[in-house]
Each structure stands twice: as C-alpha cells, then as structure tokens.
Protein backbone atom coordinates (compact mmCIF):
# COMPACT_ATOMS: atom_id res chain seq x y z
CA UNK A 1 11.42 2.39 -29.37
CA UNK A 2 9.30 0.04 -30.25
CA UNK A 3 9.92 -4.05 -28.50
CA UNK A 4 8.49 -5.55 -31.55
CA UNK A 5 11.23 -4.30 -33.19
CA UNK A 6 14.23 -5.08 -31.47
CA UNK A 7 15.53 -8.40 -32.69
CA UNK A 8 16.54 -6.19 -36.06
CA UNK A 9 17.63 -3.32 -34.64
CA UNK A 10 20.37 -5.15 -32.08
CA UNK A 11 23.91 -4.77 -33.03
CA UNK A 12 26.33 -7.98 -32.09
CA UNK A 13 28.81 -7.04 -28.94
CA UNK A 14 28.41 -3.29 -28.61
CA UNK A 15 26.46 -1.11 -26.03
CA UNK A 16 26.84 2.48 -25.09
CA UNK A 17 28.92 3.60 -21.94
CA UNK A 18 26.30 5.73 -19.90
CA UNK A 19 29.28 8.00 -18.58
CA UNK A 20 29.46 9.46 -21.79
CA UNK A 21 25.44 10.15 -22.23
CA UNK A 22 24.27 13.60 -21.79
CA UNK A 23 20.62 14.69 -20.60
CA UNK A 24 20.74 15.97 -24.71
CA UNK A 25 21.79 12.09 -25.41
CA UNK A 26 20.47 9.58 -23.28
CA UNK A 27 20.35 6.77 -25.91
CA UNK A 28 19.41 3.30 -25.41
CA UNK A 29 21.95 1.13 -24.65
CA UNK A 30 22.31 -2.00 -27.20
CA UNK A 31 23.49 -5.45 -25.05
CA UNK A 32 25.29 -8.44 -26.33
CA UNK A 33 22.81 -10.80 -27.24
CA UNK A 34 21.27 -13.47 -26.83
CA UNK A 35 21.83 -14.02 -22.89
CA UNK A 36 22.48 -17.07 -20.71
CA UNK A 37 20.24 -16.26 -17.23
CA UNK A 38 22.03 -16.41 -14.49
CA UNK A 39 20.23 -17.50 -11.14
CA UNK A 40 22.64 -17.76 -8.76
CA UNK A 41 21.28 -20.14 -5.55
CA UNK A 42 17.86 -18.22 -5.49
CA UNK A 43 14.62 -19.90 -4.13
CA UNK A 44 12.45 -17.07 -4.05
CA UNK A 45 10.62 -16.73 -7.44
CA UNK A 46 9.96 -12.67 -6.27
CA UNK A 47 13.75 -12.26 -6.30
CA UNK A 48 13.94 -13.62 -9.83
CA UNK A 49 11.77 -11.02 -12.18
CA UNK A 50 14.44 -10.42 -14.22
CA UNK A 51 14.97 -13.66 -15.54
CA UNK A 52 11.13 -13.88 -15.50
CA UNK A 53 10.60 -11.16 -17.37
CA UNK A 54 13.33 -11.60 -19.97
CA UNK A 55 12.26 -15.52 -20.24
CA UNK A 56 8.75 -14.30 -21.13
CA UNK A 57 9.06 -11.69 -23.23
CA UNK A 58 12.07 -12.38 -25.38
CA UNK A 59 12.52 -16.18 -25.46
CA UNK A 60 14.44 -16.25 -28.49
CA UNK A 61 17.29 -13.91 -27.08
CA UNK A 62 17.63 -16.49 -23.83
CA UNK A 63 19.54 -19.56 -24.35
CA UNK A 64 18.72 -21.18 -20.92
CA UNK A 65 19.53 -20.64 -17.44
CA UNK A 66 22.50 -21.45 -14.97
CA UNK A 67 21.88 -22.23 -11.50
CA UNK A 68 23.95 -23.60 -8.45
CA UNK A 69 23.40 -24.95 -4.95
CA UNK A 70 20.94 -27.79 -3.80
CA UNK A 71 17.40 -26.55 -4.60
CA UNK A 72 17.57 -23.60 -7.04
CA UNK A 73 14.95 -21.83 -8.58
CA UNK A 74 14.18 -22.63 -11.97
CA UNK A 75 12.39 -20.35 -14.55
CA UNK A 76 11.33 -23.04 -17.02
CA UNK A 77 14.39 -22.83 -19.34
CA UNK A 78 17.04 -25.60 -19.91
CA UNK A 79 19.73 -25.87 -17.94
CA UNK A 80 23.27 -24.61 -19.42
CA UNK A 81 26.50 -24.02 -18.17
CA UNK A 82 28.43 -20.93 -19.66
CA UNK A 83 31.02 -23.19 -21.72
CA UNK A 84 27.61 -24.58 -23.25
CA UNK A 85 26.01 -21.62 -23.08
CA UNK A 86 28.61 -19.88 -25.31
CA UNK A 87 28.53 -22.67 -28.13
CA UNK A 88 25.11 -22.10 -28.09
CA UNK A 89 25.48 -18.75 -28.99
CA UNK A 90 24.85 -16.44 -26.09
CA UNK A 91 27.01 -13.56 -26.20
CA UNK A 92 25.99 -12.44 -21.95
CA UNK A 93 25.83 -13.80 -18.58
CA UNK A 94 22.61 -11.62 -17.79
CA UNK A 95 22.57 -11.40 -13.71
CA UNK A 96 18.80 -12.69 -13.69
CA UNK A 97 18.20 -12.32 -9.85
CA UNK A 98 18.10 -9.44 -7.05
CA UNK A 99 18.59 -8.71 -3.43
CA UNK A 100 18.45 -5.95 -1.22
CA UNK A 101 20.50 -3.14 -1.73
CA UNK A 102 21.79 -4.77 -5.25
CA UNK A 103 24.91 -6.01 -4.30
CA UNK A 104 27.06 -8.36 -5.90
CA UNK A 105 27.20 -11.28 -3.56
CA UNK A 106 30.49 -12.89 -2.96
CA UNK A 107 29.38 -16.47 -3.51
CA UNK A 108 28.54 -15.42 -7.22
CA UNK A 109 32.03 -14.24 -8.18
CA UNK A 110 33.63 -17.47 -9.08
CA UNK A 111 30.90 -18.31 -10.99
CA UNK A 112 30.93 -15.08 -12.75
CA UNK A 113 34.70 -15.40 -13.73
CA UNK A 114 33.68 -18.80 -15.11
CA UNK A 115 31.24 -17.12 -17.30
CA UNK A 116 33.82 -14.71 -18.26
CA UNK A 117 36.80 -17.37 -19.05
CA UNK A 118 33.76 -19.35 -21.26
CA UNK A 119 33.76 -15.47 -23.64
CA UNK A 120 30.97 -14.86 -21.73
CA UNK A 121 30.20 -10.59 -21.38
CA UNK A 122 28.43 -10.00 -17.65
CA UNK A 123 25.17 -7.76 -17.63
CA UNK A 124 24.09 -6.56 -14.20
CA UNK A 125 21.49 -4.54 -12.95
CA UNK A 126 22.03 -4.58 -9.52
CA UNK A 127 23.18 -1.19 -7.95
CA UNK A 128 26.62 -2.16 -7.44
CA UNK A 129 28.82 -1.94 -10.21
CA UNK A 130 30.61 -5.04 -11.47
CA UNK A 131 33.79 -3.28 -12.37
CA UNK A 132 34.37 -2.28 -8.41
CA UNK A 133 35.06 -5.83 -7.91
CA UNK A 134 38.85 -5.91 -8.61
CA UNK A 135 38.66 -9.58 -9.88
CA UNK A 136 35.65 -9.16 -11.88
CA UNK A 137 37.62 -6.64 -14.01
CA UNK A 138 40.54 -8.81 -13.74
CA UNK A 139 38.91 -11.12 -15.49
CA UNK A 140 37.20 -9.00 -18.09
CA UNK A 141 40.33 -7.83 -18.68
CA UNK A 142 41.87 -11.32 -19.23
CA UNK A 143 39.04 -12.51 -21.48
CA UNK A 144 38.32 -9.23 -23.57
CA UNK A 145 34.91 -9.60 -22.41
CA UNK A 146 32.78 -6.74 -20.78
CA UNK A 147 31.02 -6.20 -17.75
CA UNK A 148 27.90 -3.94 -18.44
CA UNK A 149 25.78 -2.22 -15.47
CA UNK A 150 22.70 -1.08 -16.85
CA UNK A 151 21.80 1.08 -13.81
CA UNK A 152 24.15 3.69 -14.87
CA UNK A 153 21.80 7.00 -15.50
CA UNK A 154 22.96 9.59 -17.64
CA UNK A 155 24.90 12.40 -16.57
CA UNK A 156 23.47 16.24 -16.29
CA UNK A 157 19.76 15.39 -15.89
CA UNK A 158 17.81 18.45 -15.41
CA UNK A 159 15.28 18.75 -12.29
CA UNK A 160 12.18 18.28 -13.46
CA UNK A 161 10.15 21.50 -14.70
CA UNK A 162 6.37 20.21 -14.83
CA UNK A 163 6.15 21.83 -18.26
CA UNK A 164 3.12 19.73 -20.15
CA UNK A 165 4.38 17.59 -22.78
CA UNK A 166 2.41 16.43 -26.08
CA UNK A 167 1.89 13.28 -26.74
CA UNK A 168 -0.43 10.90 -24.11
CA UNK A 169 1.06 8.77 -21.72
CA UNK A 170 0.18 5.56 -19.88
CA UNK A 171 2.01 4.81 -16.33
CA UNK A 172 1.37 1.72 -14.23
CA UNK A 173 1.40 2.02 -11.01
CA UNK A 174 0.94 -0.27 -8.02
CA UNK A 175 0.04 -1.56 -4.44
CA UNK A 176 3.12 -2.90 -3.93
CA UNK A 177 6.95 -3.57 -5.56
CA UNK A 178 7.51 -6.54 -7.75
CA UNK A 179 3.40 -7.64 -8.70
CA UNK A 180 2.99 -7.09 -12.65
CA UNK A 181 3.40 -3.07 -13.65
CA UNK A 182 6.13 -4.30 -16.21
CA UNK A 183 4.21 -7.55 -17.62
CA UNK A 184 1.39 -4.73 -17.75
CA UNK A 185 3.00 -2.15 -19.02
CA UNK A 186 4.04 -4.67 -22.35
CA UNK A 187 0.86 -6.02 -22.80
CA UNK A 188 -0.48 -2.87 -23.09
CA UNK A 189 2.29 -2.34 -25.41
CA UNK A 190 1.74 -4.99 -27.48
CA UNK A 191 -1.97 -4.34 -27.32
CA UNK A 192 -2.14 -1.51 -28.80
CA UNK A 193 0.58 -2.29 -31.36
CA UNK A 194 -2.09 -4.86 -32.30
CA UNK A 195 -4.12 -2.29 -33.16
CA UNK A 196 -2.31 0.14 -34.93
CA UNK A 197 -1.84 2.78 -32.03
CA UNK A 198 1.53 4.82 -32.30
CA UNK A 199 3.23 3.34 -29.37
CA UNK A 200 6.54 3.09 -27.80
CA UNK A 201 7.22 1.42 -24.23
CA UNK A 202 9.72 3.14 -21.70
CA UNK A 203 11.36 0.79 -19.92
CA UNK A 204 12.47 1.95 -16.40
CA UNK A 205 14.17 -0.69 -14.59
CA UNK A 206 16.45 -2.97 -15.37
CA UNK A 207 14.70 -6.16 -16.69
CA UNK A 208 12.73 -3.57 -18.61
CA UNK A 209 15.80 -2.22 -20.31
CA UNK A 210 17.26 -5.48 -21.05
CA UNK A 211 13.59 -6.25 -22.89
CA UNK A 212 13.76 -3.30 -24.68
CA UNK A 213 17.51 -2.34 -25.13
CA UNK A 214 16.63 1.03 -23.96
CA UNK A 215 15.23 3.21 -20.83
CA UNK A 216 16.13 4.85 -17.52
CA UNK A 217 17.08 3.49 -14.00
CA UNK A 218 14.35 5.31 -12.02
CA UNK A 219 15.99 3.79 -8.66
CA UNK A 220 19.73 5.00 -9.79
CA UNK A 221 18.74 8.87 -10.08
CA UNK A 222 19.85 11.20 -7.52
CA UNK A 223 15.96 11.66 -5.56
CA UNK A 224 16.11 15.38 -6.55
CA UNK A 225 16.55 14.43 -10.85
CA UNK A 226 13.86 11.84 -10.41
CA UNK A 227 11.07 13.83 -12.11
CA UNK A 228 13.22 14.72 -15.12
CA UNK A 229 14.93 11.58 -15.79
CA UNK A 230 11.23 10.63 -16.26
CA UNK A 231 10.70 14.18 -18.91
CA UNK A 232 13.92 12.85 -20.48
CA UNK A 233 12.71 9.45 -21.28
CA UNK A 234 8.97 10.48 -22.23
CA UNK A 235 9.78 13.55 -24.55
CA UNK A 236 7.27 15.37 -26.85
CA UNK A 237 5.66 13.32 -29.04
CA UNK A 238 2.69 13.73 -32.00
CA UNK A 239 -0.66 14.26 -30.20
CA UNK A 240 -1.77 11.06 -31.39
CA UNK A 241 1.26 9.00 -29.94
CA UNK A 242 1.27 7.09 -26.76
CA UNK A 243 4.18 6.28 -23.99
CA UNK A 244 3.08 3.24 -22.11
CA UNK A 245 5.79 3.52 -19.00
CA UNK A 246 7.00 0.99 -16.92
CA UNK A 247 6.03 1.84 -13.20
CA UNK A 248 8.05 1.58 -10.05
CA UNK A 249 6.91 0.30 -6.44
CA UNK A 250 4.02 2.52 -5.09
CA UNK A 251 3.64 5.99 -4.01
CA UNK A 252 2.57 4.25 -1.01
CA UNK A 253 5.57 2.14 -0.21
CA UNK A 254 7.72 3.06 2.90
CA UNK A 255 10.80 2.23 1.50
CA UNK A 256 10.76 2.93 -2.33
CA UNK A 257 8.11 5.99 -2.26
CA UNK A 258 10.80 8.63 -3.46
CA UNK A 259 11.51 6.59 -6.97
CA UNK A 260 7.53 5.99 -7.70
CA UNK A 261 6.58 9.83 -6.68
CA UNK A 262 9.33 10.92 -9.00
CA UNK A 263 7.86 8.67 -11.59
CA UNK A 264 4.59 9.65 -11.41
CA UNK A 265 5.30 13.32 -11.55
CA UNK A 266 7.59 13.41 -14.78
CA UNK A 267 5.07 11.22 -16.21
CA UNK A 268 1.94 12.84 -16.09
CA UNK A 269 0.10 10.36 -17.19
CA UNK A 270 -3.06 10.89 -18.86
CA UNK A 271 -4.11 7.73 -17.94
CA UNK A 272 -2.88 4.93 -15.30
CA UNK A 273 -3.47 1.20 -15.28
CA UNK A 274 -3.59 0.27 -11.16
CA UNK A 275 -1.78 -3.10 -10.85
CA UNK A 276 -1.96 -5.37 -7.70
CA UNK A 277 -1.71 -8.76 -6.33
CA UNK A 278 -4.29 -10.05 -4.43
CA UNK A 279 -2.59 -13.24 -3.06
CA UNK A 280 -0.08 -10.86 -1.23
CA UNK A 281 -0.49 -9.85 2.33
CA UNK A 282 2.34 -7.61 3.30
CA UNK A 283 4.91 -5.51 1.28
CA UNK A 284 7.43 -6.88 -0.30
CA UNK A 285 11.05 -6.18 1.88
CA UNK A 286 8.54 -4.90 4.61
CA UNK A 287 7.15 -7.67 6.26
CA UNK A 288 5.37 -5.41 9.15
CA UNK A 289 3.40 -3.48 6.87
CA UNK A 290 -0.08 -4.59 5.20
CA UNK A 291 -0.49 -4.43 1.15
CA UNK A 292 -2.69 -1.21 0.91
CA UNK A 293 -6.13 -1.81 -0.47
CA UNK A 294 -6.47 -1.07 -4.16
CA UNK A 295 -8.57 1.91 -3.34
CA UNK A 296 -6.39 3.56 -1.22
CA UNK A 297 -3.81 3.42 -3.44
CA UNK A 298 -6.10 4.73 -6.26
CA UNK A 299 -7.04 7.96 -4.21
CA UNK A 300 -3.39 8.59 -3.08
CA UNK A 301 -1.60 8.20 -6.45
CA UNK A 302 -4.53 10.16 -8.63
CA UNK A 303 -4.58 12.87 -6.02
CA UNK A 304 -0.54 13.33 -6.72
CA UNK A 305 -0.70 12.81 -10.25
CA UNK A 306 -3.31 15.36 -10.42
CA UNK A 307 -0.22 18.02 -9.32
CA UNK A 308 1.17 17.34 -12.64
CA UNK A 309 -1.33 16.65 -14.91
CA UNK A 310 -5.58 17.51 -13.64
CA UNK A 311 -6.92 14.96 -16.29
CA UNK A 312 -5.18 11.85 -14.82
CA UNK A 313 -7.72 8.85 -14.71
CA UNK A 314 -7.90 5.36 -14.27
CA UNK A 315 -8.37 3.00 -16.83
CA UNK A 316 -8.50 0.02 -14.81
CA UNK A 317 -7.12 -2.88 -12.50
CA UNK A 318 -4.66 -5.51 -13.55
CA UNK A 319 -4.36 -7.95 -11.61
CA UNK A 320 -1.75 -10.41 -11.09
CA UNK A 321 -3.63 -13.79 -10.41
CA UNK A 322 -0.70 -16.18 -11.23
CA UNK A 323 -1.15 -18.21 -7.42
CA UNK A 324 -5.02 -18.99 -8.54
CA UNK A 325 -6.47 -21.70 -10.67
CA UNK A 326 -8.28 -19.93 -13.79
CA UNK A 327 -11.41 -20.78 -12.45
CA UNK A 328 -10.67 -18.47 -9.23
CA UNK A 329 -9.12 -15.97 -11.46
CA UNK A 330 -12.33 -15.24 -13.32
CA UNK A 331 -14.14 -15.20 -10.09
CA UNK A 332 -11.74 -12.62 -8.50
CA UNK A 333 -11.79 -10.54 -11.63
CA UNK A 334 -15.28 -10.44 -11.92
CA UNK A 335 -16.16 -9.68 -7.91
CA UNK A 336 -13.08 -6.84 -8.26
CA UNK A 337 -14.80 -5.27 -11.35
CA UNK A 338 -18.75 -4.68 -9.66
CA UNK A 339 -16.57 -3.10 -6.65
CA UNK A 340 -14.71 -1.36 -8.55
CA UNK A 341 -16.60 -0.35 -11.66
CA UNK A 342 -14.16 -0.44 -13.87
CA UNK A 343 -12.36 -3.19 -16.05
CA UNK A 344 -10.53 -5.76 -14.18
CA UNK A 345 -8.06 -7.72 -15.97
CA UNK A 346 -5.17 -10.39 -15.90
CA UNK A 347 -3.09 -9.14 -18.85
CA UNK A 348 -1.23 -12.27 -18.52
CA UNK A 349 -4.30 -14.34 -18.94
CA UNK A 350 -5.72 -12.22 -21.71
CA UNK A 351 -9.50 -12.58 -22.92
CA UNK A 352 -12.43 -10.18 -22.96
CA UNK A 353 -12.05 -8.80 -19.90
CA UNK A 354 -8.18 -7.77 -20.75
CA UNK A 355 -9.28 -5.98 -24.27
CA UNK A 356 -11.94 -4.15 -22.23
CA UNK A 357 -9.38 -2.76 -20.31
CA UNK A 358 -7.31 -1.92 -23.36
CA UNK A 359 -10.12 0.10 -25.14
CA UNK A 360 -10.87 1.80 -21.67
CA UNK A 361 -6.89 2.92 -21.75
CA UNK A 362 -7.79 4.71 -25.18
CA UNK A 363 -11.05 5.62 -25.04
C-alpha cells in the first residue's frame, strides 16, 4: 500500500470489521475520513503521537483538534468542537491520545457521546474496545454512527515459520518506545518513493494504520502469533521491492520486549534503521531504568535478527533531535556519526546527512 496514494483510494464511511478477516484476508481497514483529533485533558506531548503523527503526515484528512480541561495539550491545529467539526466535514472523532494499558478513561465518555450526537463515527486505538462501554454503543446506536477499534488483529494467524521471504525489508527499531521509528519509517518511505524504489510502508500500530488505512496491531497479537502477524503483513514480494516497517519499542525494553522481538523476527529485515532520542534519560513508562546506549541496542537487536535472517545490517542512526536548536542538532549528528561510523540523521530535519542515510538503506 502505498501512503502517497491514499487520499484516492479512501472510500466515504466504510471500514472492514477485523472479526471477519482471516490470516488468508487480512485487508486494510478503510476509516471515515477526514478526522477531528481528539485530545482529551492531555499535557504530556509523549502521550499524544497519534495526533502527532496523523497531524504531520496527513494534514489534509485532520480538520482540527478538540481538547478540554484548563491547560491542554495542543498539537498546532485549530481548535473545533465536534458540532463544528462535523460541518467542517470530518466524518471521525479519532482518539488522538494514549495511556497505560489503553483504556478508555471515564472522564472522556461524555465527550465522546457528544461527538457521536454531532454524526461524529469514534476511532480508537487504545486496547480497550469502545463497544464494551454500554453507553458508548448506546449512543452509536442512537446516532447510526460507528465506533471503530483499530487494534482488532485478524483471526487464525499462523505461528510464525522463519521461512525466508523475497522481497527486502527495512525495520526500525529503537532504544526506547515512543522516539521516531514511525516518523522514520515514512520518511524512508517517502524517500525512496522519491526515487522511484518499489516501496510500500507497513504500518504496525495504530497511528500508523490510521496514516496508512492499513497494517497490523503488533501489541494486540496473542505473544505466541507475534512473528507471523509480522509474515502476514510483509508477504513475498518481487526481489526488487522493499517493505519499510514500522517498528515497535525495543528488544531491550522491560515491559514491551515480547511485541518488538516478535517484530523483529517475522521481519527479517535485510536492513534496520536504529532510531533514538538523545534528550531522553530513562524509558518511557519505566522511570527506574536508564535509555540503553545506542550501541548496546545495536549489538542486542542485530545479534537476534541474525536468527532470522544472517545478512541483517545497519544502515544507520536516526535521531530524534526535536528538544535541540538546529544548531545543536547538527553538532549532535555530526559527533554521533565519527562514533559511530555510519550516517546519522534527523529524518525530520532532512538535508545531506538524511539522503546519506537513505542511499546507505539501499546500497
């Protein structure tokens, strides 16, 4: 699937129920477009990637964000109520924040069954599902609107069989959850789109499937289908083809280790793109545990990946450098790149030193 593409390829108010997807049918679910964000009373910008990522990469599906309490977040887009929102045009209430364990906090219902009396369909990818909430559906029901969970893997995935694929594949991978292997992972895309390369991007969590309209919930599969959901969504392909794939947390990560093993494995990535935030001191959700260093992350995932496929390598480091001026940027970049020898690169940032990276993905 390629992103490029989507905007024509959309149909108005429809979407696939995952229930009825097959390991032999896992398409890509289509959403009600374009979306109003929803941001609940969030102040953390690390809890917010969703709307982040969906404000960035497909501006013209978003027509602004909603927001409540006294300091909210903001993600740069105009403020819109649903009633608004819905003469606008959106078709979605997308649920643009997170939280641990994915729940669907009680503070957010009444705000949600606004949404929904406005003709407003909810889109969630949190882990619980929206239709458990007996007034939630109530209201669905009451509106003809629909509530949508996109982390809703298909039924009958197959363990994972470490059968080589064809085709070459790209994985990000990390030092930590929630630092740039999606932004990566699309820039790359879009990259080598640029230059001609036979691409698609595999979207594997939930922002990324809203981007694309398509993908797999990596952190929804059953730990012992984690490997083939990722065969499943990076089949066979021409030799020539690439599959630049969203990553997931790091191998290294105490919590969310299973989902980014799993990952890695059903990949097997010819190449990986290490991505890591060097303004970040502990792990994300586990405050009593240190960021590991770029290089021990390096020799921990290549020596797993090498299980699945021997020729793994590195292209490179992205880094995400957002909390620096550009000047520091550069400066990082370039004293990360004679350590490392290797291209260093914010893909956000772009310039030379992100197209070295991209030719070192291909070469």
């Amino acid at each position: 699937m390629n992103v490029s593409s989507l905007k024509n390829t959309i149909e108005d108010n429809a979407f696939f129920d995952a229930d009825k997807l097959t390991a032999n049918d896992a398409r890509p679910l289509v959403l009600p477009r374009p979306y109003l964000l929803f941001l609940g009373s969030e102040t953390d910008p690390a809890f917010a990637k969703s709307a982040y990522g969906l404000k960035d990469w497909i501006p013209e599906q978003c027509v602004g964000e909603f927001s409540y309490g006294d300091d909210p977040l903001s993600v740069g887009l105009p403020f819109v109520t649903p009633e608004k929102g819905r003469e606008h045009g959106a078709k979605s209430l997308v649920i643009g924040v997170a939280n641990a364990g994915g729940i669907i906090l009680e503070e957010w219902i009444p705000h949600l069954i606004d949404a929904m009396d406005a003709g407003l369909s909810i889109v969630s990818g949190m882990h619980a599902r929206l239709a458990e909430v007996a007034s939630l559906k109530d209201a669905a029901e009451r509106n003809k609107v629909k509530l949508i969970d996109l982390r809703y893997p298909p039924k009958n995935i197959p363990v994972g069989t470490g059968r080589k694929r064809t085709g070459k594949r790209l994985l990000t991978v990390g030092t930590d959850c929630a630092l740039g292997k999606k932004y990566t992972a699309l820039a790359i895309h879009r990259a080598f789109v640029a230059r001609n390369v036979d691409v698609d991007f595999r979207a594997t969590g939930q922002t990324g499937i809203m981007i694309a309209g398509g993908g797999m919930p990596m952190d929804a599969v059953i730990s012992d289908f984690e490997s083939g959901a990722a065969e499943l969504l990076s089949p066979d392909a021409a030799e020539d083809h690439w599959d630049v794939i969203e990553g997931q947390a790091t191998v290294l990560h105490p919590s969310f280790a299973a989902v980014s093993v799993g990952l890695l494995y059903g990949s097997q990535p010819d190449v990986i793109v290490l991505c890591h935030d060097p303004s970040r001191e502990t792990m994300l959700g586990c405050p009593d545990f240190p960021v590991p260093t770029i290089k021990e992350t390096l020799e921990m995932t290549l020596a797993l990946g090498r299980r699945a496929n021997p020729n793994i390598r590195c292209a490179g480091i992205s880094l995400n450098t957002s909390r620096y001026s550009a000047e520091e940027a550069e400066q990082i970049i370039d004293a990360l790149n004679q350590e490392m020898r290797m291209p260093v690169a914010d893909p956000i940032r772009g310039g030379k030193s992100f197209g070295d990276l991209v030719e070192a993905c291909l070469t």
